[in-house]
C-alpha atoms as a PDB file:
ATOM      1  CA  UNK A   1      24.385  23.856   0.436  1.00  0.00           C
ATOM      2  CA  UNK A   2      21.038  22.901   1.239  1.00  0.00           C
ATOM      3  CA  UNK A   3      20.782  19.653   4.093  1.00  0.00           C
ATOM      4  CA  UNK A   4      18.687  16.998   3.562  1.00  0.00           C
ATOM      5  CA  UNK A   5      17.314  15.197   6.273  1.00  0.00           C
ATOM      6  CA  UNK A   6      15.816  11.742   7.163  1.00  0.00           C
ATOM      7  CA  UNK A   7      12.025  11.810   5.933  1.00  0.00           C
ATOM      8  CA  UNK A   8       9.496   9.352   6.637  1.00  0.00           C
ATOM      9  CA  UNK A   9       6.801   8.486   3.879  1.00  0.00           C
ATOM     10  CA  UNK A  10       3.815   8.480   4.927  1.00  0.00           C
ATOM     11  CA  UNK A  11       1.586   4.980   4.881  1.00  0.00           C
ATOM     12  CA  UNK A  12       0.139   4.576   0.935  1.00  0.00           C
ATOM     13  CA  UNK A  13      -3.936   4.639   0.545  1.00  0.00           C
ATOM     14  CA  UNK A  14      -5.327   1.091   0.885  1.00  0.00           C
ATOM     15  CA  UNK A  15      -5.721  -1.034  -1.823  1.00  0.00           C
ATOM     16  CA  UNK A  16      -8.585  -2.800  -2.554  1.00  0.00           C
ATOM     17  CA  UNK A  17      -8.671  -6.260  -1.351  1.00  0.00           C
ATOM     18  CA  UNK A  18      -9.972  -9.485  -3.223  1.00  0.00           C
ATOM     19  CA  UNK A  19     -13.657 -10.554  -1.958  1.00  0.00           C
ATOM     20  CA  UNK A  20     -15.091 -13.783  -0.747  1.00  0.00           C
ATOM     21  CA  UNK A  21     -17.393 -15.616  -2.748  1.00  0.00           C
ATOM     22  CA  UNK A  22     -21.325 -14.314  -2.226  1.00  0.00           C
ATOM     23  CA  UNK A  23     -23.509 -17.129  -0.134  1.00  0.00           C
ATOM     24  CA  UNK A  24     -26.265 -18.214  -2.342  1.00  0.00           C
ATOM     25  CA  UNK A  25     -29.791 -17.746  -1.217  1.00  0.00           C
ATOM     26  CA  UNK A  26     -31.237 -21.874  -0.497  1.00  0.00           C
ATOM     27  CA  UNK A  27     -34.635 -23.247   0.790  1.00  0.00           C
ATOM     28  CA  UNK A  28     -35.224 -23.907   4.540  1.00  0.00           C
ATOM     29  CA  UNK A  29     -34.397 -20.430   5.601  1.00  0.00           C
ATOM     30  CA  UNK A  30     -36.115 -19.200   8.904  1.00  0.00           C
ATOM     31  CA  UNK A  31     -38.679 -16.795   7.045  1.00  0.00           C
ATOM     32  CA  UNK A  32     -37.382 -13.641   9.217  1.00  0.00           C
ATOM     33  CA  UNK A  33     -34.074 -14.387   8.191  1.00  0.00           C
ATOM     34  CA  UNK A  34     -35.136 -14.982   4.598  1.00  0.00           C
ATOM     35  CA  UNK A  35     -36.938 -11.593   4.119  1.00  0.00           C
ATOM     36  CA  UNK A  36     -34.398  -9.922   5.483  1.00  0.00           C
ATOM     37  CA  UNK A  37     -32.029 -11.503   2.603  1.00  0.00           C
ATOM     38  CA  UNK A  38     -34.250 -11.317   0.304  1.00  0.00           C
ATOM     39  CA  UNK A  39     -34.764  -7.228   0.970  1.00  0.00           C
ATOM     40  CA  UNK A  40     -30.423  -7.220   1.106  1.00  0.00           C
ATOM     41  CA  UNK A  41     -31.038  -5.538   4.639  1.00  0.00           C
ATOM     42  CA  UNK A  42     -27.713  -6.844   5.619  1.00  0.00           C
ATOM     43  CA  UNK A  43     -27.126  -4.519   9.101  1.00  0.00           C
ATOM     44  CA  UNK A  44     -30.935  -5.880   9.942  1.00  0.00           C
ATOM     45  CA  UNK A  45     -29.364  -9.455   9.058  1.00  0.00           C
ATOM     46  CA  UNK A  46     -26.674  -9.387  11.090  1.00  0.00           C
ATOM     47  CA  UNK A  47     -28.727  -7.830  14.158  1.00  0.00           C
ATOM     48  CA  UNK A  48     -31.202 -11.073  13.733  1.00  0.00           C
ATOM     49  CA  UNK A  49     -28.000 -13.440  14.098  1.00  0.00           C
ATOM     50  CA  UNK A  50     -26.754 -11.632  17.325  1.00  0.00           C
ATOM     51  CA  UNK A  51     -30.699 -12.474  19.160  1.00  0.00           C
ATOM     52  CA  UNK A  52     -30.771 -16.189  17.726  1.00  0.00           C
ATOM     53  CA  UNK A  53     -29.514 -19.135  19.467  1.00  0.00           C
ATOM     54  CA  UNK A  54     -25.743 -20.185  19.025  1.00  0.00           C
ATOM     55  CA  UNK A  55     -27.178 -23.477  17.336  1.00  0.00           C
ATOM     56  CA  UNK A  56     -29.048 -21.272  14.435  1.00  0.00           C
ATOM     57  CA  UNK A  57     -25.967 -18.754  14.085  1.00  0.00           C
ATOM     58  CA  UNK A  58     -23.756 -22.359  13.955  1.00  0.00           C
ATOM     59  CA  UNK A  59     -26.020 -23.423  11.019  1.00  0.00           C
ATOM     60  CA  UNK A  60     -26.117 -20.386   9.020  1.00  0.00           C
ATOM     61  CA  UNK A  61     -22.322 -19.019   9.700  1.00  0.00           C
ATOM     62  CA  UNK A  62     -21.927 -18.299   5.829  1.00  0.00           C
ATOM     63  CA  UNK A  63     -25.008 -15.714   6.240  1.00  0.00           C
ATOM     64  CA  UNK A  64     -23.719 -14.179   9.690  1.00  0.00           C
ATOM     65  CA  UNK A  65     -20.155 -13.597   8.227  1.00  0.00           C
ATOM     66  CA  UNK A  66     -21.814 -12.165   5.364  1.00  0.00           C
ATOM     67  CA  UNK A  67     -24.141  -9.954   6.956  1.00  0.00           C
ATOM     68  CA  UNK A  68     -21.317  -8.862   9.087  1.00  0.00           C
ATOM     69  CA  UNK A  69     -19.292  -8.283   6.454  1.00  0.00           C
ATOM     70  CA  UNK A  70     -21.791  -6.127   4.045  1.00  0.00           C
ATOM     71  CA  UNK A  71     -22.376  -4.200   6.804  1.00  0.00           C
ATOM     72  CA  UNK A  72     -18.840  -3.256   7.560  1.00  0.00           C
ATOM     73  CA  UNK A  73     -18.978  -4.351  11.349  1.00  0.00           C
ATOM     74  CA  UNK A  74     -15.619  -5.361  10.954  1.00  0.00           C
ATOM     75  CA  UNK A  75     -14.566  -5.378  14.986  1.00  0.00           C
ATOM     76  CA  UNK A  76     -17.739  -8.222  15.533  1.00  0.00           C
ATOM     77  CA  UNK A  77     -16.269  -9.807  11.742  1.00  0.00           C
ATOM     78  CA  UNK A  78     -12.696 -10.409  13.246  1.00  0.00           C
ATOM     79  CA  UNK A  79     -14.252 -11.489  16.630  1.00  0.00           C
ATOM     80  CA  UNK A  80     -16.869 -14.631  15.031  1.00  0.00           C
ATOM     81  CA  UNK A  81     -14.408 -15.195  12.583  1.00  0.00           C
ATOM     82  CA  UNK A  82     -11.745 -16.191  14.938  1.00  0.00           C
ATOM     83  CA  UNK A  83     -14.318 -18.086  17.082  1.00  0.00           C
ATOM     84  CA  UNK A  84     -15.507 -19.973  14.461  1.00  0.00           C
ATOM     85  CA  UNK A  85     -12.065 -21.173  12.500  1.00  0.00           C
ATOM     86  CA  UNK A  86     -10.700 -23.906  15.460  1.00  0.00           C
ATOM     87  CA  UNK A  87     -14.259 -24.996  15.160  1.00  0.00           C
ATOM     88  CA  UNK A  88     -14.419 -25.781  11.750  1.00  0.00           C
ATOM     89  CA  UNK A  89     -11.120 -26.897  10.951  1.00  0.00           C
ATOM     90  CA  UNK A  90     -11.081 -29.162  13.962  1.00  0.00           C
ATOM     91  CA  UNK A  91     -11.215 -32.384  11.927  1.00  0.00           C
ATOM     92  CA  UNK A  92      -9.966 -30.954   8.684  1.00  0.00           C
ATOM     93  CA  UNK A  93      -7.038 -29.094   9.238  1.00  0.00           C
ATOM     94  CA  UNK A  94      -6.539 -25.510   7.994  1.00  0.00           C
ATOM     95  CA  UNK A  95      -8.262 -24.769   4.971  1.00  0.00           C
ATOM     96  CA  UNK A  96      -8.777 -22.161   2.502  1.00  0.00           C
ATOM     97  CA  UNK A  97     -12.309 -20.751   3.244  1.00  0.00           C
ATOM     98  CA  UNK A  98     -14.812 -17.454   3.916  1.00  0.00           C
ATOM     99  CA  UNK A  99     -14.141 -17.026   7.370  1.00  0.00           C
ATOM    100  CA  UNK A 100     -10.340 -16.554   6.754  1.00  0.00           C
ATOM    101  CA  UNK A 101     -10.443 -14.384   3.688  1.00  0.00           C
ATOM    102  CA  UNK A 102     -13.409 -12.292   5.784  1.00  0.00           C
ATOM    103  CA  UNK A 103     -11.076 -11.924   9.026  1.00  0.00           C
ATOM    104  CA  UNK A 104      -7.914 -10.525   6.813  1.00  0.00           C
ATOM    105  CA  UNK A 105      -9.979  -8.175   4.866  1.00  0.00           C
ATOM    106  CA  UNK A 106     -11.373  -6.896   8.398  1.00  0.00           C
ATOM    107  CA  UNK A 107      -8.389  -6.791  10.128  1.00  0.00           C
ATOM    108  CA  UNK A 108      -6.808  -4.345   6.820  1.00  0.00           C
ATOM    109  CA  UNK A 109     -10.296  -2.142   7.251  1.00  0.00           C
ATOM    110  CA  UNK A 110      -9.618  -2.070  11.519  1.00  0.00           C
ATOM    111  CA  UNK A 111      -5.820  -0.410  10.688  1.00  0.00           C
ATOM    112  CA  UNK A 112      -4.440  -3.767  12.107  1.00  0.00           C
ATOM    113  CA  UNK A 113      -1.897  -4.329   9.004  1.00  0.00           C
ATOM    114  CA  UNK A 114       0.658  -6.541  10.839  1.00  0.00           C
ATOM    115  CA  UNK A 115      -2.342  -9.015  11.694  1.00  0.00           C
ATOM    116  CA  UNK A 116      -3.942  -8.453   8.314  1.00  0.00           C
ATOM    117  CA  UNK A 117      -0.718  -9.561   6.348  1.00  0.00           C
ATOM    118  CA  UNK A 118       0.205 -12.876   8.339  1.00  0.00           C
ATOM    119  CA  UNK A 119      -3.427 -13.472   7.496  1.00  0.00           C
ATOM    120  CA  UNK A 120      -3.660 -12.677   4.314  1.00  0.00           C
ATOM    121  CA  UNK A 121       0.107 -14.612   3.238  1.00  0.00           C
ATOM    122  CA  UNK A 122      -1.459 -17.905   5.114  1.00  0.00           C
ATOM    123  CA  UNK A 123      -4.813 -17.571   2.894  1.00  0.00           C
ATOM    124  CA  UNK A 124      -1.905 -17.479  -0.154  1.00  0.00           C
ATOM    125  CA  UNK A 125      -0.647 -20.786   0.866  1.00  0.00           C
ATOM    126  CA  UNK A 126      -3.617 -21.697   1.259  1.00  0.00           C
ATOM    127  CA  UNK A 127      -4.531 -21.486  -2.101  1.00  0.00           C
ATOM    128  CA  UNK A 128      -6.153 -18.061  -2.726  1.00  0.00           C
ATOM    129  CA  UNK A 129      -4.347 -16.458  -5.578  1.00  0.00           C
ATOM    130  CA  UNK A 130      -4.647 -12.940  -4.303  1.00  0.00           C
ATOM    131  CA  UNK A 131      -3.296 -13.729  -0.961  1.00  0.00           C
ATOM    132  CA  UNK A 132       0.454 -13.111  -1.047  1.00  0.00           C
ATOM    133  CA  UNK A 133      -0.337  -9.960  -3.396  1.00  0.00           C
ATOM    134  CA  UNK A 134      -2.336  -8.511  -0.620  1.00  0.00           C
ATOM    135  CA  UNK A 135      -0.142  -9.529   2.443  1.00  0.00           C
ATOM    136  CA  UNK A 136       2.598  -7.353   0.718  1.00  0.00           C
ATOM    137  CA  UNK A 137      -0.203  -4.527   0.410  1.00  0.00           C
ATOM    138  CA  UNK A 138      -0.902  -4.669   4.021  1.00  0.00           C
ATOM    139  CA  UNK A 139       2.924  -5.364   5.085  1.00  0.00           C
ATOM    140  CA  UNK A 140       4.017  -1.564   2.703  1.00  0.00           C
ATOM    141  CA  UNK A 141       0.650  -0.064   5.171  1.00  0.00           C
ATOM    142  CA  UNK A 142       2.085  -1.552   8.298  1.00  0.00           C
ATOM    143  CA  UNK A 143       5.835  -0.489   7.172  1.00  0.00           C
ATOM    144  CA  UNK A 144       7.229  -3.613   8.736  1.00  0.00           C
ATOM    145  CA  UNK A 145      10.173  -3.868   5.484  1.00  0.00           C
ATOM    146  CA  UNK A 146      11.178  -7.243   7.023  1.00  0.00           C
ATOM    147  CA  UNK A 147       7.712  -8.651   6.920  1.00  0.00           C
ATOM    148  CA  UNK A 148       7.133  -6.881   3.080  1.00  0.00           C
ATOM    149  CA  UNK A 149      10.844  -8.482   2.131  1.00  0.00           C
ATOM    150  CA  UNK A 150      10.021 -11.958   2.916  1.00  0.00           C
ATOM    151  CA  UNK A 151       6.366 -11.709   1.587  1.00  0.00           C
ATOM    152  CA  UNK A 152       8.098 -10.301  -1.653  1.00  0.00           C
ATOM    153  CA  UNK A 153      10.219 -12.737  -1.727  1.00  0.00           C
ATOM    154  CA  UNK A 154       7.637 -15.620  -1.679  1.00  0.00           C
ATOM    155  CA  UNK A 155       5.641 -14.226  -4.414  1.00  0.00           C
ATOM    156  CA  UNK A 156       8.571 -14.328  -6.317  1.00  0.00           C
ATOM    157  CA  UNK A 157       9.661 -17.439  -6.234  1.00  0.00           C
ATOM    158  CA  UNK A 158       6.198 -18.601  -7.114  1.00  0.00           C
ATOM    159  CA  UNK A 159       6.068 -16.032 -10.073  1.00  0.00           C
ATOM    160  CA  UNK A 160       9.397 -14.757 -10.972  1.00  0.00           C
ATOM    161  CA  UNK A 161       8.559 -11.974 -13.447  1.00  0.00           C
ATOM    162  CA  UNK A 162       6.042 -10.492 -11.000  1.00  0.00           C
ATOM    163  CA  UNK A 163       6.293  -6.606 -11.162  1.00  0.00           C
ATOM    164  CA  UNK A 164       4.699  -5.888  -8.269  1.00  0.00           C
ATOM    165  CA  UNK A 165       6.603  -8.654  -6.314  1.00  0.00           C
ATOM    166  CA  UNK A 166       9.671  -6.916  -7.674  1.00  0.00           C
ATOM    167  CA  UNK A 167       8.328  -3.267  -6.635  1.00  0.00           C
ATOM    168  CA  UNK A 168       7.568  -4.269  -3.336  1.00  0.00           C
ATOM    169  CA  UNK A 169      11.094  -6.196  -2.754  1.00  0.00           C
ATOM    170  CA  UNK A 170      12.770  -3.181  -3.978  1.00  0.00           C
ATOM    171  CA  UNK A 171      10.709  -1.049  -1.857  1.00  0.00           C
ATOM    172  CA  UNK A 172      11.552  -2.978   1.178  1.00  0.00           C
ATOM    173  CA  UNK A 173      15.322  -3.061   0.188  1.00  0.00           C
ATOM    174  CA  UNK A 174      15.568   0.672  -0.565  1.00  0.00           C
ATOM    175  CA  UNK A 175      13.538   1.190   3.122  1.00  0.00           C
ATOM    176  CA  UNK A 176      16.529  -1.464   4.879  1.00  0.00           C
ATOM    177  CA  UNK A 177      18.946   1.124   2.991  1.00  0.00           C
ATOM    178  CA  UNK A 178      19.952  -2.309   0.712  1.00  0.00           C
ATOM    179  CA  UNK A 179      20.163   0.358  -1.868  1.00  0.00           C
ATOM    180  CA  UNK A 180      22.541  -1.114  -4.367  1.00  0.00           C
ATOM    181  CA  UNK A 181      19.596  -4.002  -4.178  1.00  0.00           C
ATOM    182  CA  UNK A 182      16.862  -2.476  -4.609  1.00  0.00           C
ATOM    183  CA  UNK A 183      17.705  -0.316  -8.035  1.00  0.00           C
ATOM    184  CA  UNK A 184      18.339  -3.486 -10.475  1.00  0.00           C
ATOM    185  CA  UNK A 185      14.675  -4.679  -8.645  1.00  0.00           C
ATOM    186  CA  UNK A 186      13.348  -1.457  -9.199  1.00  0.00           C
ATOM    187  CA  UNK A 187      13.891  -0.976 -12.977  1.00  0.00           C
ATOM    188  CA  UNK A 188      12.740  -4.635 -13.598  1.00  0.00           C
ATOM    189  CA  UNK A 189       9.444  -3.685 -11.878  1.00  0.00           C
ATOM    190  CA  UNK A 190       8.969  -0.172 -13.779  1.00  0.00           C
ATOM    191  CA  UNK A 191      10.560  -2.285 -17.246  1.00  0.00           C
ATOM    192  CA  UNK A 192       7.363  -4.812 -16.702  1.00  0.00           C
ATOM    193  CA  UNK A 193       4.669  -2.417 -15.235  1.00  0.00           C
ATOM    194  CA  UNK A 194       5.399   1.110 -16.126  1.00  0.00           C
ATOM    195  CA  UNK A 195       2.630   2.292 -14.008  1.00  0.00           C
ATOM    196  CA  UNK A 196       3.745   1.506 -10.592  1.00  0.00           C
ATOM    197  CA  UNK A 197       3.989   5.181  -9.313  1.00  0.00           C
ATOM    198  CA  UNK A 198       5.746   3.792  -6.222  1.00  0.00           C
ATOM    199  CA  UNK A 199       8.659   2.029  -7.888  1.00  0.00           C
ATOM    200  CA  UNK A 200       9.505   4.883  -9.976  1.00  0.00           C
ATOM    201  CA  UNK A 201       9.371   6.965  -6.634  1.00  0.00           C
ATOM    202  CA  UNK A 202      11.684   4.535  -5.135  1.00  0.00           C
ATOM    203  CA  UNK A 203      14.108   3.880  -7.695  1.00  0.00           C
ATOM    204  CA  UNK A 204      14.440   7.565  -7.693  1.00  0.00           C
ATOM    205  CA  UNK A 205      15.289   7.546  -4.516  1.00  0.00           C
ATOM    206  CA  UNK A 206      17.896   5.159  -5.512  1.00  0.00           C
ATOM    207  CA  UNK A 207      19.383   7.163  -8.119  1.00  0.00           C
ATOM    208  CA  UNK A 208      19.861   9.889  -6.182  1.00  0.00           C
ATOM    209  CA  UNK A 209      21.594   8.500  -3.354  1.00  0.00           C
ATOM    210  CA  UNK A 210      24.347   8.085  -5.881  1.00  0.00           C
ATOM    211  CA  UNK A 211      23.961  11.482  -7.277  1.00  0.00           C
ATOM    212  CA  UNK A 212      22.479  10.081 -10.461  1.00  0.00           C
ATOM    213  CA  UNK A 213      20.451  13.686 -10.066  1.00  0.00           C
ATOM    214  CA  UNK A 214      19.422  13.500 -14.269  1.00  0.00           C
ATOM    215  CA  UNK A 215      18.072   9.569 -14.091  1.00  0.00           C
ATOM    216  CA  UNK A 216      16.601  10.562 -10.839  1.00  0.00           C
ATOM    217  CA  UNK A 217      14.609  13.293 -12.362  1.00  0.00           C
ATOM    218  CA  UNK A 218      13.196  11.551 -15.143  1.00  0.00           C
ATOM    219  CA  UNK A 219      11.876   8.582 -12.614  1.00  0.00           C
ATOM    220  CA  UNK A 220      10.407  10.664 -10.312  1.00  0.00           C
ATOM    221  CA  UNK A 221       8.716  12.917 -13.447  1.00  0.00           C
ATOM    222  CA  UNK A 222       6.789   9.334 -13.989  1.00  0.00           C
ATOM    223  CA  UNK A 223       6.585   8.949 -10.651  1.00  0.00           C
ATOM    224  CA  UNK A 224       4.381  11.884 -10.095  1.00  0.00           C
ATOM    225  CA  UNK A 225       2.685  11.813 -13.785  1.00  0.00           C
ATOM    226  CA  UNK A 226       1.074   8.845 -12.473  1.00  0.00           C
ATOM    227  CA  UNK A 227       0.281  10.340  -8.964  1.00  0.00           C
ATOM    228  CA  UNK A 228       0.581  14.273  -8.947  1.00  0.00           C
ATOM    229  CA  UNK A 229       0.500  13.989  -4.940  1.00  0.00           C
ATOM    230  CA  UNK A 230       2.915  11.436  -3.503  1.00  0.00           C
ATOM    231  CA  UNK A 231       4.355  13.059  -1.208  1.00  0.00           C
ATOM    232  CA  UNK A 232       7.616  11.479  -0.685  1.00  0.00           C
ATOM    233  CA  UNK A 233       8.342  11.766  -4.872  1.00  0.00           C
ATOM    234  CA  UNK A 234       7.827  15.483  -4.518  1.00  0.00           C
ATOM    235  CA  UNK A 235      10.246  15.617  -2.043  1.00  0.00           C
ATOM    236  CA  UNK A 236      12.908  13.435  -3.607  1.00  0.00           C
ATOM    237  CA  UNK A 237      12.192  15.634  -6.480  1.00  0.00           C
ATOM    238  CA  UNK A 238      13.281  18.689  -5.157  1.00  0.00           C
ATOM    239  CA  UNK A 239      16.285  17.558  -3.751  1.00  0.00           C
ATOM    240  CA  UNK A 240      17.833  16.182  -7.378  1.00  0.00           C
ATOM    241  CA  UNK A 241      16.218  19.615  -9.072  1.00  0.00           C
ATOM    242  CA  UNK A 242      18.320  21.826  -6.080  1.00  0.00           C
ATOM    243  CA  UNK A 243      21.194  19.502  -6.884  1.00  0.00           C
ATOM    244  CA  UNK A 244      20.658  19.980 -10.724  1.00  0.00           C
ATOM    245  CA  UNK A 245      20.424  23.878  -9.744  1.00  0.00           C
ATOM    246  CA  UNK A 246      16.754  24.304 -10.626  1.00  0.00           C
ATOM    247  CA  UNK A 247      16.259  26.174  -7.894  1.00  0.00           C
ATOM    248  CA  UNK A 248      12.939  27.460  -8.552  1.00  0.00           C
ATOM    249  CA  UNK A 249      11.568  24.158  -9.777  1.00  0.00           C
ATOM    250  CA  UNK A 250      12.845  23.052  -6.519  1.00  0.00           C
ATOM    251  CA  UNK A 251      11.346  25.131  -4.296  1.00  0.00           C
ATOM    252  CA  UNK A 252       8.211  24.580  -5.904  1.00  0.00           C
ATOM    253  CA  UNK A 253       8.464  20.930  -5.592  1.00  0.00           C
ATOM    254  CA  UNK A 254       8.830  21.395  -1.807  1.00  0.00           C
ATOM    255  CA  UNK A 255       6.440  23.867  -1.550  1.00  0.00           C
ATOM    256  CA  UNK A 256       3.622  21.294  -2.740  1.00  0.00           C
ATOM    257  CA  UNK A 257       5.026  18.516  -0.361  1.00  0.00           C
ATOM    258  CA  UNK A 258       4.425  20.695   2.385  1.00  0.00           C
ATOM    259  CA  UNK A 259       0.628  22.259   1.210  1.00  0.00           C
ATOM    260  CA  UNK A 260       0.467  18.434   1.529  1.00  0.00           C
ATOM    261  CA  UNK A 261       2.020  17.859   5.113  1.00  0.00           C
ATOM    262  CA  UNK A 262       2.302  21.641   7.052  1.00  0.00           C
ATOM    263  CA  UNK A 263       4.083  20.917   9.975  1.00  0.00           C
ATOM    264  CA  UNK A 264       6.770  18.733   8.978  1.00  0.00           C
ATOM    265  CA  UNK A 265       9.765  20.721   9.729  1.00  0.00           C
ATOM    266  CA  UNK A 266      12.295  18.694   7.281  1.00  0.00           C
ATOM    267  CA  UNK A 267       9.798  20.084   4.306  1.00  0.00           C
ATOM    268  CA  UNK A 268       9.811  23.291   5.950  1.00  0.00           C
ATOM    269  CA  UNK A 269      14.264  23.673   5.920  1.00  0.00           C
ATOM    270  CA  UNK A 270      14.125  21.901   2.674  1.00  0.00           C
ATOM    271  CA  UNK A 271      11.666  24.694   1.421  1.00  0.00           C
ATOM    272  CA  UNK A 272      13.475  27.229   3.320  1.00  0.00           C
ATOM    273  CA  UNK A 273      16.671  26.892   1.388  1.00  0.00           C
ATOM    274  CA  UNK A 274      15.247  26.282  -1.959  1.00  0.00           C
ATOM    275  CA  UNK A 275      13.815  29.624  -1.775  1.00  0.00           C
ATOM    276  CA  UNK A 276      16.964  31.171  -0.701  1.00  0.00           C
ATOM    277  CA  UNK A 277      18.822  29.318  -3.715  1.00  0.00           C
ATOM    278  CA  UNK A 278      15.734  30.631  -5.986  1.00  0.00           C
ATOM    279  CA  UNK A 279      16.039  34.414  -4.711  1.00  0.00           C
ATOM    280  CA  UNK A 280      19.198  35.018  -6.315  1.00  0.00           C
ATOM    281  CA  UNK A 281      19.864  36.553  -9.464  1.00  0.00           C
ATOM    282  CA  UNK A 282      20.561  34.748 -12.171  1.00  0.00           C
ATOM    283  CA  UNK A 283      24.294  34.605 -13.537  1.00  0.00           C
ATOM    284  CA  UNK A 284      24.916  36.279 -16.425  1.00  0.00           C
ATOM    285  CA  UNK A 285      25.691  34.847 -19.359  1.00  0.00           C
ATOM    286  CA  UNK A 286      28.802  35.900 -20.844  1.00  0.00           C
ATOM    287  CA  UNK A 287      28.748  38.530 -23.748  1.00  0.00           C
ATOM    288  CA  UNK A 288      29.581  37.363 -27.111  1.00  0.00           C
ATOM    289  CA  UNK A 289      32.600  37.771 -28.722  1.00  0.00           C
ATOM    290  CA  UNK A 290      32.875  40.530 -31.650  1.00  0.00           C
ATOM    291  CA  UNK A 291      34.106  39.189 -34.861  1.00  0.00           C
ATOM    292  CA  UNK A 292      37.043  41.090 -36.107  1.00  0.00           C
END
């Protein structure tokens, strides 16, 4: 019988985060700073803020960020960003504004996902609608399931029927191993949003960890209808077809996982045995009876 062992997904593609208003262009502009604006020569804009005085970047913070921003220098972003917040929200308090939304978008572009979600769940409470949505997106990069469960788990209790707040709450239950959790989650999410490739991959998963191997076959079919290359769903694939006895459509299954990822050696046993299953003859069917 073919062994199945642990397997790690690998981190989902990025999602595309929500952007900050665009600065309006207003009179009294230093005229270098203007034409440079004005000609949307934003990596020339934000070289002009680094040679100006502190007092002129201090005025014009909205353009600086910008520039920064536009001209993906998100290391320097995260760095003026963070300089500038205590400043600002010295008499005010914590507030929803540019400099907070630009610093979690360029902490998600630096790889720093941990940082990027507690960023992006305080813009949520904050105010910005897209916030908690996109803490939960960087909290499934960074794989931290706690951090994703209690995200989730806000987002829901702000907007029950969410689907994605259900995906991602079932995701981070079915990662804990809280499987018995995660499946009623999981087929509310799908039931809502049908095209959260994902969820079906997960609740998959679910089903066959309690050797639901037909149910588990039909989710993952969506699963990878909606994205021919996840990984992880052609894996969980082949292990309900080789339980199912499909051997070929098995092996094939784990033969694409691994085109995908070469050296993973739990693809590479899985595959292994697959194509021993496949290489056997067919049973024969037994001869029919003659009628009398």
């Amino acid at each position: 019988m073919i062994v199945f062992l642990p397997f790690q997904a690998p981190a989902p593609a990025p999602q595309v985060q929500s952007q900050p208003l665009v600065v309006t262009m207003g009179d009294g502009l230093p005229s270098a700073m203007d034409a440079l604006i004005k000609a949307k020569n934003w990596a020339g804009l934000a070289d002009w803020f680094e040679s100006v005085p502190p007092a002129t970047r201090g005025k014009y913070y909205e353009w600086w960020i910008q520039a920064l921003n536009r001209s993906q220098r998100w290391e320097r972003l995260v760095v003026v960003c963070e300089a500038l917040q205590p400043q600002l929200e010295a008499k005010s308090g914590p507030r929803l504004s540019t400099y907070r939304i630009y610093r979690a978008s360029a902490l998600g572009q630096l790889g720093r996902h941990g940082e990027a979600a507690l960023a992006q769940a305080e813009n949520g409470r904050l105010g910005l609608a897209e916030g908690l949505p996109n803490a939960c997106t960087e909290a499934r990069l960074a794989q931290d399931w706690d951090a994703l469960l209690a995200y989730a788990g806000e987002l829901l209790t702000k907007t029950p029927d969410n689907a994605g707040g259900l995906a991602w709450k079932g995701e981070a239950l079915a990662r804990m191993d809280r499987l018995a959790e995660a499946e009623p989650l999981l087929q509310a999410a799908v039931a809502k949003d049908p095209k959260i490739a994902y969820a079906w991959n997960n609740l998959g998963r679910c089903l066959n960890e309690r050797k639901a191997w037909g149910e588990a076959r039909e989710a993952l079919d969506k699963a990878l209808a909606l994205e021919p290359n996840q990984l992880e769903a052609l894996f969980n694939r082949g292990r309900c077809l080789f339980e199912l006895k499909h051997y070929r459509e098995s092996r094939d299954d784990f033969r694409a996982a691994l085109s995908l990822r070469p050296e993973d050696p739990v693809l590479a046993e899985n595959l292994r045995q697959a194509e021993r299953y496949a290489a056997l003859p067919e049973p024969k069917k037994p001869a029919a009876k003659k009628k009398r």
